[in-house]
C-alpha atoms as a PDB file:
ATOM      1  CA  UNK A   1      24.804  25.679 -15.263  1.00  0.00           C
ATOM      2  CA  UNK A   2      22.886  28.132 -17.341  1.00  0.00           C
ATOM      3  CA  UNK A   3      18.741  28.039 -17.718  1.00  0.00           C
ATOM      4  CA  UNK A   4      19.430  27.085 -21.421  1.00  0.00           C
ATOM      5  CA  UNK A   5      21.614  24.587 -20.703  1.00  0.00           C
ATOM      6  CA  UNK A   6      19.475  22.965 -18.341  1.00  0.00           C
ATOM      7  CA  UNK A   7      16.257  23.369 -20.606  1.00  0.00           C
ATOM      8  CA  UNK A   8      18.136  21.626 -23.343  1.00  0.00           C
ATOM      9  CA  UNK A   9      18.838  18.680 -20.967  1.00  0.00           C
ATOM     10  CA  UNK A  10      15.124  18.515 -19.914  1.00  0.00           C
ATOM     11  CA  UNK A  11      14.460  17.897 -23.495  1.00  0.00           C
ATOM     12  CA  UNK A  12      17.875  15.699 -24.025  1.00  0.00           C
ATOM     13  CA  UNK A  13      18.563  13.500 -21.307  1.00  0.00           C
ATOM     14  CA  UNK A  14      20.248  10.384 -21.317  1.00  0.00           C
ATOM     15  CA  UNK A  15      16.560   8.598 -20.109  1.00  0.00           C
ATOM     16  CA  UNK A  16      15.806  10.546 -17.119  1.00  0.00           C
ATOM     17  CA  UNK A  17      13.656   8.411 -15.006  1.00  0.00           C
ATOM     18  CA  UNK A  18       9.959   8.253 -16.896  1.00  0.00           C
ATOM     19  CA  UNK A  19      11.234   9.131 -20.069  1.00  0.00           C
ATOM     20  CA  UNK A  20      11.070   6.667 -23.023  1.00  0.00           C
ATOM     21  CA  UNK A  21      14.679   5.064 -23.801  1.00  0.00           C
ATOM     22  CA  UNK A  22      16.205   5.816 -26.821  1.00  0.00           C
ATOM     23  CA  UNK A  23      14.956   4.245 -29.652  1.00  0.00           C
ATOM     24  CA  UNK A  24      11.408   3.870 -28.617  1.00  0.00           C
ATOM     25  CA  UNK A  25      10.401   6.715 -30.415  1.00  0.00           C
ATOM     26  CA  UNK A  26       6.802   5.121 -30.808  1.00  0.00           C
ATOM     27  CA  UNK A  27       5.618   4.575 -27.653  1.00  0.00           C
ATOM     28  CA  UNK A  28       2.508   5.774 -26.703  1.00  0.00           C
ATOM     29  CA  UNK A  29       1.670   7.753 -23.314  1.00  0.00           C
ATOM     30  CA  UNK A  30      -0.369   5.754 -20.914  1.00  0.00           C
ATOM     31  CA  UNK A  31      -2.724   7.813 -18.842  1.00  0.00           C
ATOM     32  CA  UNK A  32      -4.517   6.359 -15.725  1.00  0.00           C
ATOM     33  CA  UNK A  33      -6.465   8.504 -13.127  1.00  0.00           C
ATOM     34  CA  UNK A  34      -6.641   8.679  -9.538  1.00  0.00           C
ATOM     35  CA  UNK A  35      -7.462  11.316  -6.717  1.00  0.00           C
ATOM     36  CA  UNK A  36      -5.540  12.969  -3.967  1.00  0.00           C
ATOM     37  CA  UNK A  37      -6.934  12.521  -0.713  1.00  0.00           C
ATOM     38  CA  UNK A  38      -6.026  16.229   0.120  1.00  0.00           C
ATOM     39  CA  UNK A  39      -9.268  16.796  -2.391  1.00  0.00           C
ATOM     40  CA  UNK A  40     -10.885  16.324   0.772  1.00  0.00           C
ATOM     41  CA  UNK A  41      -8.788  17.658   3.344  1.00  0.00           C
ATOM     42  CA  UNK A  42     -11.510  19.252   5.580  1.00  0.00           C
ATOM     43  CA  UNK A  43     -13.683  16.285   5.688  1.00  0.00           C
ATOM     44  CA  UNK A  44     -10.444  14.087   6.400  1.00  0.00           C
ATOM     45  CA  UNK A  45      -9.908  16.830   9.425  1.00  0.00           C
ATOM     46  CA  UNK A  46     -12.832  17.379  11.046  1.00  0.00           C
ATOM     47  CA  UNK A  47     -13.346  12.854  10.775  1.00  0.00           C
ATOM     48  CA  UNK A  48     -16.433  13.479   8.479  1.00  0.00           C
ATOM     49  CA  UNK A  49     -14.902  11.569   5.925  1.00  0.00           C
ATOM     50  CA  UNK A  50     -12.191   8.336   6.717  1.00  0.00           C
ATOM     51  CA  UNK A  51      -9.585   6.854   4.597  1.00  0.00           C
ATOM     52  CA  UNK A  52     -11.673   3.755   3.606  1.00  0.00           C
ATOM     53  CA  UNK A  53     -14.502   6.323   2.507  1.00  0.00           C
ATOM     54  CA  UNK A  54     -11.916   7.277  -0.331  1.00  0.00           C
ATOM     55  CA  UNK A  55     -11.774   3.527  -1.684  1.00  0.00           C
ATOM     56  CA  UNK A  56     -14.930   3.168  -1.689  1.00  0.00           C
ATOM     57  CA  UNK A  57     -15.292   7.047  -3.609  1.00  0.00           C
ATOM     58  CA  UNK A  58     -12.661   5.994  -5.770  1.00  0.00           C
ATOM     59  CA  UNK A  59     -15.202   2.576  -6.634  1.00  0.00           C
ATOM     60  CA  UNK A  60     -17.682   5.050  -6.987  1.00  0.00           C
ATOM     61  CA  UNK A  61     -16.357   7.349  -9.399  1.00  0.00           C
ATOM     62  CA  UNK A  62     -14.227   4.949 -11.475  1.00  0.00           C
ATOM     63  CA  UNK A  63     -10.891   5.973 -11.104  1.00  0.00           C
ATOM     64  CA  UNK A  64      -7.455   3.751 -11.079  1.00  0.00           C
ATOM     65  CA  UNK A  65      -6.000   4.807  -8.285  1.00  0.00           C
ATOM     66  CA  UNK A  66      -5.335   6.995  -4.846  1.00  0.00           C
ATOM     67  CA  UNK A  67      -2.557   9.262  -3.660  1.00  0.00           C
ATOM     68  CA  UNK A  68      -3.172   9.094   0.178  1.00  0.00           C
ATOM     69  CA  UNK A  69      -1.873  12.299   2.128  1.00  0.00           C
ATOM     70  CA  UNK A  70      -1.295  11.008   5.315  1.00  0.00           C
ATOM     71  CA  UNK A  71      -1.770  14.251   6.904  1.00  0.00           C
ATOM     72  CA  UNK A  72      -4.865  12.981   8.660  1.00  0.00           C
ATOM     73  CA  UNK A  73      -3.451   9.201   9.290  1.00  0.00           C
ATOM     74  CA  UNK A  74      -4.171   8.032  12.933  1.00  0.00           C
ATOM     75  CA  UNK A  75      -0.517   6.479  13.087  1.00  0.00           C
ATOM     76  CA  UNK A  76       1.133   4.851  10.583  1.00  0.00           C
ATOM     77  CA  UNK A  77       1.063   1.150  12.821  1.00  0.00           C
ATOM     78  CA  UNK A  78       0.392  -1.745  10.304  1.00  0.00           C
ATOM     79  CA  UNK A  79      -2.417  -2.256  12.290  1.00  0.00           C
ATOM     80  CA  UNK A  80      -3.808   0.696  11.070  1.00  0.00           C
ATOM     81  CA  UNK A  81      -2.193   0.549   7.430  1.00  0.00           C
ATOM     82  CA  UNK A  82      -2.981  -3.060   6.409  1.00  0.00           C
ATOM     83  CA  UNK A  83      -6.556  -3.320   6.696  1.00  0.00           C
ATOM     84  CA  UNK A  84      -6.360  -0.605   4.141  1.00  0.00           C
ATOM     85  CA  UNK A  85      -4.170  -1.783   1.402  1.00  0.00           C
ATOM     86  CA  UNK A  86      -6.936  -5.173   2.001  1.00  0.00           C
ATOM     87  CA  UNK A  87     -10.141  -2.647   1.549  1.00  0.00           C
ATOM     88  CA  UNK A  88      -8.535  -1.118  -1.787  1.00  0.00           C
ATOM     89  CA  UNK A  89      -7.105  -4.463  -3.222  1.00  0.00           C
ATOM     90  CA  UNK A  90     -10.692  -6.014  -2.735  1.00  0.00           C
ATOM     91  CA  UNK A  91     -11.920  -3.571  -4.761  1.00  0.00           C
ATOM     92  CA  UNK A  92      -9.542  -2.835  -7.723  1.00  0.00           C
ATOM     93  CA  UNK A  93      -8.118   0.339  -6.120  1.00  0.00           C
ATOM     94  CA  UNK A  94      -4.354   0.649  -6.164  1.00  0.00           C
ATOM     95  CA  UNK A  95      -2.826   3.048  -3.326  1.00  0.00           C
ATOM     96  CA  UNK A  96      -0.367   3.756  -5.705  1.00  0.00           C
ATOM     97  CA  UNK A  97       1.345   7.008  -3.965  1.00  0.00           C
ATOM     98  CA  UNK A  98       1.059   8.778  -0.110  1.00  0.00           C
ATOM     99  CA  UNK A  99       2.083  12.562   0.311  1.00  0.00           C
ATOM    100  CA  UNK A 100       4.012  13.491   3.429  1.00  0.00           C
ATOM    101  CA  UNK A 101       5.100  16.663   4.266  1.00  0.00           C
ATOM    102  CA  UNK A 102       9.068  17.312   4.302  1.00  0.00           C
ATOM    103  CA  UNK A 103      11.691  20.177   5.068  1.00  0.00           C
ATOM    104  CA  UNK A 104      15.099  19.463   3.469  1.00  0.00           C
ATOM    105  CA  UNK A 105      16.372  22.625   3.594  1.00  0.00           C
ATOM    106  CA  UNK A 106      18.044  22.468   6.590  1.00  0.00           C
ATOM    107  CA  UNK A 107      20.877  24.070   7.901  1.00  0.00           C
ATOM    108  CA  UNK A 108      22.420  21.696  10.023  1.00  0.00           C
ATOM    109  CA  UNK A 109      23.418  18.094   9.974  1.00  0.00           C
ATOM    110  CA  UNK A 110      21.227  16.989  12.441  1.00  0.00           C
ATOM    111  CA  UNK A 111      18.540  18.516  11.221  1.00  0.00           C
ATOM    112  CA  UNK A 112      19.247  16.934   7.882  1.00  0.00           C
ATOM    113  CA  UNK A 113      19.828  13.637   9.603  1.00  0.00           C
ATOM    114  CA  UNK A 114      16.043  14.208  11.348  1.00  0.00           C
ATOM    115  CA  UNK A 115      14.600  14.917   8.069  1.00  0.00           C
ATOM    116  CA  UNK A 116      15.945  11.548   6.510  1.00  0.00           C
ATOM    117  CA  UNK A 117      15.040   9.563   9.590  1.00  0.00           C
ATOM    118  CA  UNK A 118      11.341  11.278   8.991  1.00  0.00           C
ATOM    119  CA  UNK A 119      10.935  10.189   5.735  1.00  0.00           C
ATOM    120  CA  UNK A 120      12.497   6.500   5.895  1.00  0.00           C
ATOM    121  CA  UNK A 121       9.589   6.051   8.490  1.00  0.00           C
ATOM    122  CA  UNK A 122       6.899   6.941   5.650  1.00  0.00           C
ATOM    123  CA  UNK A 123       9.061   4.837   3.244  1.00  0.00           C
ATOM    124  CA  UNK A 124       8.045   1.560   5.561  1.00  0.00           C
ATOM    125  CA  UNK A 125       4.376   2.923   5.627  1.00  0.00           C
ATOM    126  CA  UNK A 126       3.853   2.855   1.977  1.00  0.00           C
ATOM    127  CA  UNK A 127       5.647  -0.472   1.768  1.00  0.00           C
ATOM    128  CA  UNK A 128       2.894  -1.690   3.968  1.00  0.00           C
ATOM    129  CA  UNK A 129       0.504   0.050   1.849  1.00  0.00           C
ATOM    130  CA  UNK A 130       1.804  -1.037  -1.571  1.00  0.00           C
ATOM    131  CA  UNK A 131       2.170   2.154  -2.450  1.00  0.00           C
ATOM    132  CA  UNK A 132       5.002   2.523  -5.138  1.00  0.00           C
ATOM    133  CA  UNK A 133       5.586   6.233  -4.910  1.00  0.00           C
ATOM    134  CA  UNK A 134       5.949   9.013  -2.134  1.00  0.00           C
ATOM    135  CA  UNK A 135       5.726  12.882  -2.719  1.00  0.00           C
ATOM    136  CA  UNK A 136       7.699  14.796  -0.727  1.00  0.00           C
ATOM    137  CA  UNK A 137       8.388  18.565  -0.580  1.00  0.00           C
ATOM    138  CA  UNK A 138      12.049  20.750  -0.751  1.00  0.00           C
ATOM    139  CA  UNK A 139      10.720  23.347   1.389  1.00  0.00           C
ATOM    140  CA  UNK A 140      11.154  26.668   2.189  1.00  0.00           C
ATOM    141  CA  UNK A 141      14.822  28.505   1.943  1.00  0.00           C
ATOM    142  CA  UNK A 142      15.885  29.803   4.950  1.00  0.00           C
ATOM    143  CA  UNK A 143      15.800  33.381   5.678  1.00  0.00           C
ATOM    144  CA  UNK A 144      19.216  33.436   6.586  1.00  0.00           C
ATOM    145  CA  UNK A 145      20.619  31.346   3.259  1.00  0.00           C
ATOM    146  CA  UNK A 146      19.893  31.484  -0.779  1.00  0.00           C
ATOM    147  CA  UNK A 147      18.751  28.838  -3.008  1.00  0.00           C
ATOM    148  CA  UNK A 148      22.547  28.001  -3.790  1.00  0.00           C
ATOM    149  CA  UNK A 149      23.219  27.105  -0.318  1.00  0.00           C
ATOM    150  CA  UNK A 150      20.167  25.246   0.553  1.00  0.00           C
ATOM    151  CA  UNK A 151      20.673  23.424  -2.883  1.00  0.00           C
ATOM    152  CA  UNK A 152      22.964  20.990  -1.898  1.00  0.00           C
ATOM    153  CA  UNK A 153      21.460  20.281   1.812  1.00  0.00           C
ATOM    154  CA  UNK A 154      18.217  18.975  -0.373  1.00  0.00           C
ATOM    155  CA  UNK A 155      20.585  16.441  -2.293  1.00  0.00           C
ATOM    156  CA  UNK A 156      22.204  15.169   0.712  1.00  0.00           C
ATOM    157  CA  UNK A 157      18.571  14.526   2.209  1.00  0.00           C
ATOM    158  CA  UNK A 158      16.992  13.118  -0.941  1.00  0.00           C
ATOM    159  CA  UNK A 159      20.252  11.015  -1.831  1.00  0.00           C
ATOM    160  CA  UNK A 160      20.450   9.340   1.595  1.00  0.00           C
ATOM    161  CA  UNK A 161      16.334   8.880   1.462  1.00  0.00           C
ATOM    162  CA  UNK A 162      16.306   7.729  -1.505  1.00  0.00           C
ATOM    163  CA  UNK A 163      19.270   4.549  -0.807  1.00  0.00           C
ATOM    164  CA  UNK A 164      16.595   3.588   1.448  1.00  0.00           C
ATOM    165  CA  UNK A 165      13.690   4.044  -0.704  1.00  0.00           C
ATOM    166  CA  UNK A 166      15.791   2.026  -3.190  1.00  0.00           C
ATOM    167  CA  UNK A 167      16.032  -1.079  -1.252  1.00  0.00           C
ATOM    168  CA  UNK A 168      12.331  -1.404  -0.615  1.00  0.00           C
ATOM    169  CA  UNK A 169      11.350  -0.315  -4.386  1.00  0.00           C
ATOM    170  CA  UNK A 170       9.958   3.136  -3.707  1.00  0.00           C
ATOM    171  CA  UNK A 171      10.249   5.931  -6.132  1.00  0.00           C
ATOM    172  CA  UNK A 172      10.244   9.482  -4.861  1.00  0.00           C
ATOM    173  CA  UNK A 173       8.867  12.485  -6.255  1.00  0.00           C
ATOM    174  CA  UNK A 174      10.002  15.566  -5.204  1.00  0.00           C
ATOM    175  CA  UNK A 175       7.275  18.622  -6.021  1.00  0.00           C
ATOM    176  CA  UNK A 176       7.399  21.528  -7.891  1.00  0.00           C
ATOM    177  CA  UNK A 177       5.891  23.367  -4.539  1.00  0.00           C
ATOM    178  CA  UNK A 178       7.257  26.522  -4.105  1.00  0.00           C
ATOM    179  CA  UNK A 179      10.618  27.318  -1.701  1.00  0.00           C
ATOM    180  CA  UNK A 180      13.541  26.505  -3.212  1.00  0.00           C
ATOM    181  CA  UNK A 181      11.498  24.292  -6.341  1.00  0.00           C
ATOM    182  CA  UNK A 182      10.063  27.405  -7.103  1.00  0.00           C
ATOM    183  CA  UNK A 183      10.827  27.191 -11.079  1.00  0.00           C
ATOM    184  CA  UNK A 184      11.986  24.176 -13.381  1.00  0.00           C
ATOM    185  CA  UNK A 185      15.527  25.081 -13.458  1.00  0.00           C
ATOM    186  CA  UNK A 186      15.996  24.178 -10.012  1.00  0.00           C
ATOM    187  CA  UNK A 187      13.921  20.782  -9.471  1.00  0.00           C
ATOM    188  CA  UNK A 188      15.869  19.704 -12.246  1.00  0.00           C
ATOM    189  CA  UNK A 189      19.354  20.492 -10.978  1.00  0.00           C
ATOM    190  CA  UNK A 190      18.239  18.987  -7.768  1.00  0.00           C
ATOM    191  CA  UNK A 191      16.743  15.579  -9.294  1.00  0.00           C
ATOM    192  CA  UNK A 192      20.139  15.314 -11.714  1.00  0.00           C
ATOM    193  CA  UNK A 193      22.307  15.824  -8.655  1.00  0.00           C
ATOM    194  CA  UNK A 194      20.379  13.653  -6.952  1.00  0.00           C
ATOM    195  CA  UNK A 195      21.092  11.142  -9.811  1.00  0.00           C
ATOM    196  CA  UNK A 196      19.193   7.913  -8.317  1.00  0.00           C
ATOM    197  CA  UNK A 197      17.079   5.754 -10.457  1.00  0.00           C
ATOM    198  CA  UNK A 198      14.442   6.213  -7.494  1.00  0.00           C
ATOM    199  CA  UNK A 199      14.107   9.755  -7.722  1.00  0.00           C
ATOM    200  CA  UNK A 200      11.497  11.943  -9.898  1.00  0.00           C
ATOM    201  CA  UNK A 201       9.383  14.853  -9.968  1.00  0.00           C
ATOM    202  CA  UNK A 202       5.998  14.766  -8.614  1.00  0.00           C
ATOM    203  CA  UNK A 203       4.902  17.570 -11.546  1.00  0.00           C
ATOM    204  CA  UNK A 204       2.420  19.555 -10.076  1.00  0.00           C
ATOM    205  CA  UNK A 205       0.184  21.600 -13.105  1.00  0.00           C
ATOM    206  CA  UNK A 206      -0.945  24.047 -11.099  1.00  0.00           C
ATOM    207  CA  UNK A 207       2.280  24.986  -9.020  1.00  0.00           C
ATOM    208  CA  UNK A 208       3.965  26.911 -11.422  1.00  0.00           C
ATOM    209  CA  UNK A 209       3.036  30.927 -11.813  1.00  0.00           C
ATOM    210  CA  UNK A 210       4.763  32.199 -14.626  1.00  0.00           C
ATOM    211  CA  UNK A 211       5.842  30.313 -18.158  1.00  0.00           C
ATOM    212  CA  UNK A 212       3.265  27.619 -16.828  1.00  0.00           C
ATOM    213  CA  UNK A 213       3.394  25.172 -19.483  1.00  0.00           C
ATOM    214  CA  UNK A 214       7.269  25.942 -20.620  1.00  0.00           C
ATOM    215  CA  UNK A 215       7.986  24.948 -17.038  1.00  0.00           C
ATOM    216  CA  UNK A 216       5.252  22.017 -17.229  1.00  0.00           C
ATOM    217  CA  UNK A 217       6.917  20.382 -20.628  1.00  0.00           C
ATOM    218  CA  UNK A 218      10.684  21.004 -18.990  1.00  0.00           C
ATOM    219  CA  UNK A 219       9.846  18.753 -16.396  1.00  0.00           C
ATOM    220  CA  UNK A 220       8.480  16.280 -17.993  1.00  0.00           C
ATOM    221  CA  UNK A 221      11.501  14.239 -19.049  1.00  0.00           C
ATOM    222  CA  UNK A 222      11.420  13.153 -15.446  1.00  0.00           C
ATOM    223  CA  UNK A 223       7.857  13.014 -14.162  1.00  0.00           C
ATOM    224  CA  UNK A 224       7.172  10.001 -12.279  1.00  0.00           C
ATOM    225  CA  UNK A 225       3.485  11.567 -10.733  1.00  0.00           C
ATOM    226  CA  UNK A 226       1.484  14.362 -12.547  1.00  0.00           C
ATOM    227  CA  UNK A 227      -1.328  16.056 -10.735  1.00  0.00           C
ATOM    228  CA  UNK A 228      -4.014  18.179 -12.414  1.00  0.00           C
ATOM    229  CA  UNK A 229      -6.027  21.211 -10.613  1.00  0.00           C
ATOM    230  CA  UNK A 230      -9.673  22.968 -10.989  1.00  0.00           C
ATOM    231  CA  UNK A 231      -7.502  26.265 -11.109  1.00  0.00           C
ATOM    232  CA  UNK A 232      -3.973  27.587 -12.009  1.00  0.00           C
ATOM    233  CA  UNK A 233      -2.047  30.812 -12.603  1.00  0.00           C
ATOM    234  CA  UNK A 234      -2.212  33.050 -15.219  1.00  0.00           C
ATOM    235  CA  UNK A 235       0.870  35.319 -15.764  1.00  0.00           C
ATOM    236  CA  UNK A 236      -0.897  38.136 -14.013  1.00  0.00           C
ATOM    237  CA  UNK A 237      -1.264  36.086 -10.647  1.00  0.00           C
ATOM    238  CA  UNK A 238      -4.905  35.870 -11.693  1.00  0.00           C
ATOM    239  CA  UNK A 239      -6.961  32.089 -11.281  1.00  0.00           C
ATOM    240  CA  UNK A 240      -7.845  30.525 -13.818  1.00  0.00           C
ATOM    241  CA  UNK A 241      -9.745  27.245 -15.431  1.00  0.00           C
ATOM    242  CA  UNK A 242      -6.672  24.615 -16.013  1.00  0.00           C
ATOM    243  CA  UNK A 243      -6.192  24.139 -19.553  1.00  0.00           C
ATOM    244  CA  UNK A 244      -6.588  20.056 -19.110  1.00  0.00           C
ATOM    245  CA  UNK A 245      -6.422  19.807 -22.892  1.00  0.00           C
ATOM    246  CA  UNK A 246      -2.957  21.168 -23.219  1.00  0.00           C
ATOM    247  CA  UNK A 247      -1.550  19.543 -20.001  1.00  0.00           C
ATOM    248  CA  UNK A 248      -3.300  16.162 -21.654  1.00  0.00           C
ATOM    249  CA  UNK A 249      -1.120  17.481 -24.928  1.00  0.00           C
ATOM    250  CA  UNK A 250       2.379  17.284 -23.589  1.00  0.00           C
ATOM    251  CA  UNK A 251       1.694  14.141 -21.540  1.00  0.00           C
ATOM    252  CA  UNK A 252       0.677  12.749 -24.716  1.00  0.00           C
ATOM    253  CA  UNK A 253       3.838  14.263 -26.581  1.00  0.00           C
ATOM    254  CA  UNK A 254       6.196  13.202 -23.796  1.00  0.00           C
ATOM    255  CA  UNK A 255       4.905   9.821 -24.096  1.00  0.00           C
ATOM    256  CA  UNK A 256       4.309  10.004 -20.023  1.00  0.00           C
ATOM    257  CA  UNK A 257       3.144   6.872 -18.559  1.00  0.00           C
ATOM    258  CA  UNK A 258       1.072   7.011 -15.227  1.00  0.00           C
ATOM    259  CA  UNK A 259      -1.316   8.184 -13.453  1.00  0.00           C
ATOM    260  CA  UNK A 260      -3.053  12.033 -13.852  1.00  0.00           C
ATOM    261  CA  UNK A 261      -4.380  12.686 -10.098  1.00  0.00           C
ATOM    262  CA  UNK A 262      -6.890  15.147  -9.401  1.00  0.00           C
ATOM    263  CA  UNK A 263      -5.577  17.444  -6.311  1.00  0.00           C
ATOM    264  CA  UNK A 264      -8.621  19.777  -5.953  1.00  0.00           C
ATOM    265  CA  UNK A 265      -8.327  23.185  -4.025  1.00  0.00           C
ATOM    266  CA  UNK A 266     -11.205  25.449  -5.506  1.00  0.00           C
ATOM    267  CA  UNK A 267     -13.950  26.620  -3.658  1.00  0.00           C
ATOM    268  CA  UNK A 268     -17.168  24.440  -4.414  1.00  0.00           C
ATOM    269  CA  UNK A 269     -16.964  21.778  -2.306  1.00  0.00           C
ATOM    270  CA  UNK A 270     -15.446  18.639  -3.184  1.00  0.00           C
ATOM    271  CA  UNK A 271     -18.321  16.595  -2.592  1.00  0.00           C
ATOM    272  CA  UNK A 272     -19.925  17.981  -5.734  1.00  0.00           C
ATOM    273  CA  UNK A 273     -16.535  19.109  -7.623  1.00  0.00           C
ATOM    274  CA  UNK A 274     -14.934  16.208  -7.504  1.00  0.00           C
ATOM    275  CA  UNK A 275     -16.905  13.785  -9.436  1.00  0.00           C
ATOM    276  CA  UNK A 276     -17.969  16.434 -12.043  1.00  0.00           C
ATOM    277  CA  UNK A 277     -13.976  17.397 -13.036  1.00  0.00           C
ATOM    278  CA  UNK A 278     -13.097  13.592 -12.791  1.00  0.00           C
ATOM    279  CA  UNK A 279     -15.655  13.142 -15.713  1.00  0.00           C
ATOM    280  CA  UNK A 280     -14.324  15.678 -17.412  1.00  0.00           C
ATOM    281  CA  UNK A 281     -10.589  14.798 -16.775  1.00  0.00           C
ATOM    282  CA  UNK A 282     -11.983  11.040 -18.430  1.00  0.00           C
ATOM    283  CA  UNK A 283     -13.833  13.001 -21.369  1.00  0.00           C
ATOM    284  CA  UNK A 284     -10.626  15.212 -22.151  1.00  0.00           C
ATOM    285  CA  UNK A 285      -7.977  12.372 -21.651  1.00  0.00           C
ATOM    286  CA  UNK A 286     -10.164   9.841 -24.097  1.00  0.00           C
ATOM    287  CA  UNK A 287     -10.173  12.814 -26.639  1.00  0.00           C
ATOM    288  CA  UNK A 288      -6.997  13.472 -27.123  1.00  0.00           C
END
């Protein structure tokens, strides 16, 4: 399929999961905000900072909801999982999404059968969170293959993932990260080929490195997570301030409903960052 001819179906679908259904040409975007725990990824490391700290930050600052990476979970045991989902429920915080780390470009069957066994086992932890959404990653093409190749081993990992994330009511969101979902073209193919009501795109803003928001507004069609950064690319490699008011435009136009996460990665540190750009994400979203 050509790059036109997929760009024209990112605007034309037959409703793509998370895009309005024909004839609803009036409804209105719904916008709600949250932070990613990797925000804090050094304090989550070093045990400075623990997963009930973020509820109560979340209280703090306002916000809807959390994405949870798990990178720094102790185990995923309900014993450790369920006194969590109580903390955040008791105070209005929804874990609405983890983020696990996945490599479905694989070579070999077992490896792809690993890789679907791997993220099943998440799929049970954020049922036992409540969580209603999971990011995962493509990953990396191998040396040794091209995107073409790999292409299909990342459908036949998502596809059998995603049965299983059916049956439990967990929607999947596969990144625009880099590797082989490198551009819009390809997430696209992937997620049509795919072709499971449970499957999305976690849209990254800040992923993308050249045609930023062209890419951005492609993907849309299908966004079932959107995450806002301090910083993106310019088309000279160069970083930049996020243009939050034109992100905040095509959610708006694409009539996106869901939550805008903050994933922070600049350099000040999060403990004064963070509450200053989730102000400002509140200030931009209520003006538009």
């Amino acid at each position: 399929m050509t790059r036109r001819a997929l760009l024209t179906l990112a605007g034309a679908a037959a409703t793509p999961l998370g895009a309005p259904a024909a004839g609803d040409a009036g409804r209105k975007s719904r916008l709600r905000t949250a932070i990613c725990a990797y925000s804090y990824r050094d304090a989550l490391a070093k045990k400075s900072m623990t997963y009930d700290d973020l509820v109560r930050l979340a209280v703090d600052l306002d916000v809807d909801g959390l994405d949870l990476t798990v990178y720094w979970f102790p185990n995923r045991t309900p014993e450790f999982l369920l006194p969590l989902r109580r903390l955040a429920y008791r105070n209005g915080i929804e874990i609405y999404s983890i983020s696990i780390r996945t490599e479905m470009t694989r070579a070999t069957a077992d490896q792809r059968t690993q890789e679907v066994a791997n993220i099943t086992g998440w799929i049970d932890a954020a049922e036992h969170l409540g969580a209603g959404h999971i990011r995962v990653f493509g990953g990396n093409v191998p040396k040794t293959s091209t995107a073409e190749e790999a292409t299909p081993w990342v459908v036949e990992v998502l596809s059998r993932a995603a049965d299983y994330a059916g049956r439990k009511g967990i929607i999947l969101g596969l990144e625009n990260h880099g590797g082989i979902t490198d551009r819009a073209e390809k997430i696209i193919e992937i997620v049509q080929k795919v072709d499971s009501p449970w499957v999305g795109i976690n849209l990254d803003t800040g992923n993308f490195r050249t045609d930023v928001f062209r890419q951005i507004e492609a993907c849309l069609p299908w966004a079932v997570n959107v995450q806002v950064k301090a910083e993106m690319r310019d088309e000279s490699g160069k970083s930049v301030p996020q243009n939050w008011k034109r992100v905040i435009e095509l959610l708006r136009k694409s009539a996106y409903r869901g939550y805008l996460a903050l994933e922070y990665e600049a350099k000040e540190d999060p403990a004064t960052a963070v509450p200053r750009l989730i102000a400002e994400l509140k200030r931009v979203i209520a003006q538009a």
